[in-house]
Structure formats: C-alpha cells, structure tokens
C-alpha atoms as a PDB file:
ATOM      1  CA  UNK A   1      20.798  28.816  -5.337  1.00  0.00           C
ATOM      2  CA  UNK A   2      18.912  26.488  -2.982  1.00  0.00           C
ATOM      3  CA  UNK A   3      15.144  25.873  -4.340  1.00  0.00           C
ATOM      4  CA  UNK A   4      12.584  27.596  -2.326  1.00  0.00           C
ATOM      5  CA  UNK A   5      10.703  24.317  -1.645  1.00  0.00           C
ATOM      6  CA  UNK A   6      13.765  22.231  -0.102  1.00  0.00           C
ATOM      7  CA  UNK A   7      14.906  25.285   1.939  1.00  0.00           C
ATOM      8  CA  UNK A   8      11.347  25.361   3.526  1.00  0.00           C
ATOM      9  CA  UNK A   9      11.087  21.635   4.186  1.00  0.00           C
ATOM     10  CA  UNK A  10      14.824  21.881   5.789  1.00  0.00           C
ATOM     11  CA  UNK A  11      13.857  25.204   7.783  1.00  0.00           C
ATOM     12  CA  UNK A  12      10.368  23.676   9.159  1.00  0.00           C
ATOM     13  CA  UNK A  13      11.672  20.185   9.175  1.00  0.00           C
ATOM     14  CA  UNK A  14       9.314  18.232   7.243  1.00  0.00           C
ATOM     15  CA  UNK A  15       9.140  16.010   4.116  1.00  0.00           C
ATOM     16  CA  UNK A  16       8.133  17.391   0.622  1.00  0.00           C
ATOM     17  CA  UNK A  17       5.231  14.967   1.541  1.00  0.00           C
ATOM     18  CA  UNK A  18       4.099  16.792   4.808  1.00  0.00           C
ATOM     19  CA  UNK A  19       4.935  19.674   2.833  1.00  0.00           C
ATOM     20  CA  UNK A  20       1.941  18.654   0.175  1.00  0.00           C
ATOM     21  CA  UNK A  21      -0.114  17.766   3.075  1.00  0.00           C
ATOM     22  CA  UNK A  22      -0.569  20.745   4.529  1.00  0.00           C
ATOM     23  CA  UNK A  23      -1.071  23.122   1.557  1.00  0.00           C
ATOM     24  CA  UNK A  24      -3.764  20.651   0.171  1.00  0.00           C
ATOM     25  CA  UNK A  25      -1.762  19.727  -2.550  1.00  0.00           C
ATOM     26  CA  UNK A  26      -0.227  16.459  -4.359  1.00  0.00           C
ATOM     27  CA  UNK A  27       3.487  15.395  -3.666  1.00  0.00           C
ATOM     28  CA  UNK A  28       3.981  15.534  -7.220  1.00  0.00           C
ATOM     29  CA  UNK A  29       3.233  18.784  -7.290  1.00  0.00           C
ATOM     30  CA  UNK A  30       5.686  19.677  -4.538  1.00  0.00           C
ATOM     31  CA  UNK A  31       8.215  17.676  -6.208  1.00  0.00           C
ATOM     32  CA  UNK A  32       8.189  19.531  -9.248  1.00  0.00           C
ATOM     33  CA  UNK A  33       8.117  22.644  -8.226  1.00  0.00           C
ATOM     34  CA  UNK A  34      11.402  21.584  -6.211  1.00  0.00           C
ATOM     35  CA  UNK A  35      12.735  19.801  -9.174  1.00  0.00           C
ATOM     36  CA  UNK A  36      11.716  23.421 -11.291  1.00  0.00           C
ATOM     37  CA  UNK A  37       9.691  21.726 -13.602  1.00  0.00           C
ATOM     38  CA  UNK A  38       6.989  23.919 -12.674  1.00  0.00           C
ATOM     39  CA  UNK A  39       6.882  27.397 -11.218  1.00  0.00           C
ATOM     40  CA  UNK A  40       5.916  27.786  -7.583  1.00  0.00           C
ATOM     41  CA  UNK A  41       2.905  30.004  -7.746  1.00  0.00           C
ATOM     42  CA  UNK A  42       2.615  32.894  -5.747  1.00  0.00           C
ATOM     43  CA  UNK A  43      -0.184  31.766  -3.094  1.00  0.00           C
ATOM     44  CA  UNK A  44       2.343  28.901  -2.279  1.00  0.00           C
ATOM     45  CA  UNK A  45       5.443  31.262  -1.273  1.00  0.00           C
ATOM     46  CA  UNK A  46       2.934  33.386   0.778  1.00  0.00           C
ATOM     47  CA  UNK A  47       2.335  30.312   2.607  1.00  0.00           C
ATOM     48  CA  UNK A  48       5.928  29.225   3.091  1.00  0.00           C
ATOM     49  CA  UNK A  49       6.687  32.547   4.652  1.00  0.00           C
ATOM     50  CA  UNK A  50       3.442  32.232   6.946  1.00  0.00           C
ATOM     51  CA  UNK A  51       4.859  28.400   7.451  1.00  0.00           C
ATOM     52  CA  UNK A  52       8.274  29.336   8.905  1.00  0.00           C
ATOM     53  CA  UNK A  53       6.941  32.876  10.699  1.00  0.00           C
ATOM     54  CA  UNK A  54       4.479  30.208  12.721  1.00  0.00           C
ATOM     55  CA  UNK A  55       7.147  27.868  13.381  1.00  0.00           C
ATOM     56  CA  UNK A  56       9.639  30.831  15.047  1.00  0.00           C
ATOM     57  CA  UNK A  57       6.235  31.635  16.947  1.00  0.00           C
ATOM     58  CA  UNK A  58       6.387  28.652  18.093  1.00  0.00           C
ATOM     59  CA  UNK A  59       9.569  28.285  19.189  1.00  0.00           C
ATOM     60  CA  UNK A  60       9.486  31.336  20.943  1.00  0.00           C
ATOM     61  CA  UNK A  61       6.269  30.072  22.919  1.00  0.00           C
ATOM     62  CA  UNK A  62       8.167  26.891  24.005  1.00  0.00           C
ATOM     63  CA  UNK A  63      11.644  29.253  25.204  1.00  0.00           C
ATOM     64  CA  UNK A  64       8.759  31.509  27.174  1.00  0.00           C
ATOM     65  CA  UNK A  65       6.815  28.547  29.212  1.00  0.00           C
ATOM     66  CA  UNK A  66      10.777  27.296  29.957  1.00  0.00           C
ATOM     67  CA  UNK A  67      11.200  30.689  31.631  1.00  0.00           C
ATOM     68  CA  UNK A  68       8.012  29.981  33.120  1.00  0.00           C
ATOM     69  CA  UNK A  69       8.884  26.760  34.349  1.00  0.00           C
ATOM     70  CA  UNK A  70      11.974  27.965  35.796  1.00  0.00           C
ATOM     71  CA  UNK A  71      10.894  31.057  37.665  1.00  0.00           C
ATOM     72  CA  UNK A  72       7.882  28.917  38.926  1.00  0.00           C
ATOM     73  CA  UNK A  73      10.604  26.362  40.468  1.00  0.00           C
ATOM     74  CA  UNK A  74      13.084  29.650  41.683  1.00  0.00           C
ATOM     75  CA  UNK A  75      10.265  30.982  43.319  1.00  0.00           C
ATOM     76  CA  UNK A  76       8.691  27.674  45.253  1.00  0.00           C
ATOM     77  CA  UNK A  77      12.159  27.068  46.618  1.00  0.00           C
END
C-alpha cells in the first residue's frame, strides 16, 4: 500500500518539502510520517483531502474559462 503522504505529493504534484510548507510544518516531519516512523495525525489527512478537493477545483476552473475562451472566439467570428 502506497503511503498517504507520497500519494498526496504525486496527486497535487509537489515535493514532501512544499508539502511541509504549506501545512506549517518541518520536512522532517513530513518525511517521517512518509517513511512511517510516525503516525500521520488526523488534522493532517483532513488537510490532504481538502489539498487534492482544491486542486480538482481548480482544474475544473481552468477547463471552464477554456470553454469560455472558446465560445468567446466562436461567437466574435
């Protein structure tokens, strides 16, 4: 079974560094959680999971102003 922590840097793209970054925390910490040596508490998979639902947001808001972007150009022609 994949750890939690390197499935969420692959999913959002990011470094177990950037990963630290953003939940305020030190890379060693991220790396052992990742490694197991520690559990990944609670707060921190409730944040994953709000991680990746922002990033399919976000995708989804870039794939709408395309459709924009196109119908715009349809339309001026």
């Amino acid at each position: 079974m994949e750890n939690i922590v390197k499935k969420v840097c692959k999913e959002l793209g990011i470094t177990q560094k950037e990963l630290a970054e953003r939940l305020g925390v030190s890379a060693d910490t991220i790396s052992n959680w990742a490694k197991g040596k520690t559990k990944t508490p609670k707060w921190a998979l409730e944040l994953f999971r709000l991680m990746k639902l922002e990033s399919k947001l976000k995708e989804k808001d870039q794939k709408l102003d395309e459709i924009i972007r196109i119908a715009q150009s349809l339309k001026s022609e």
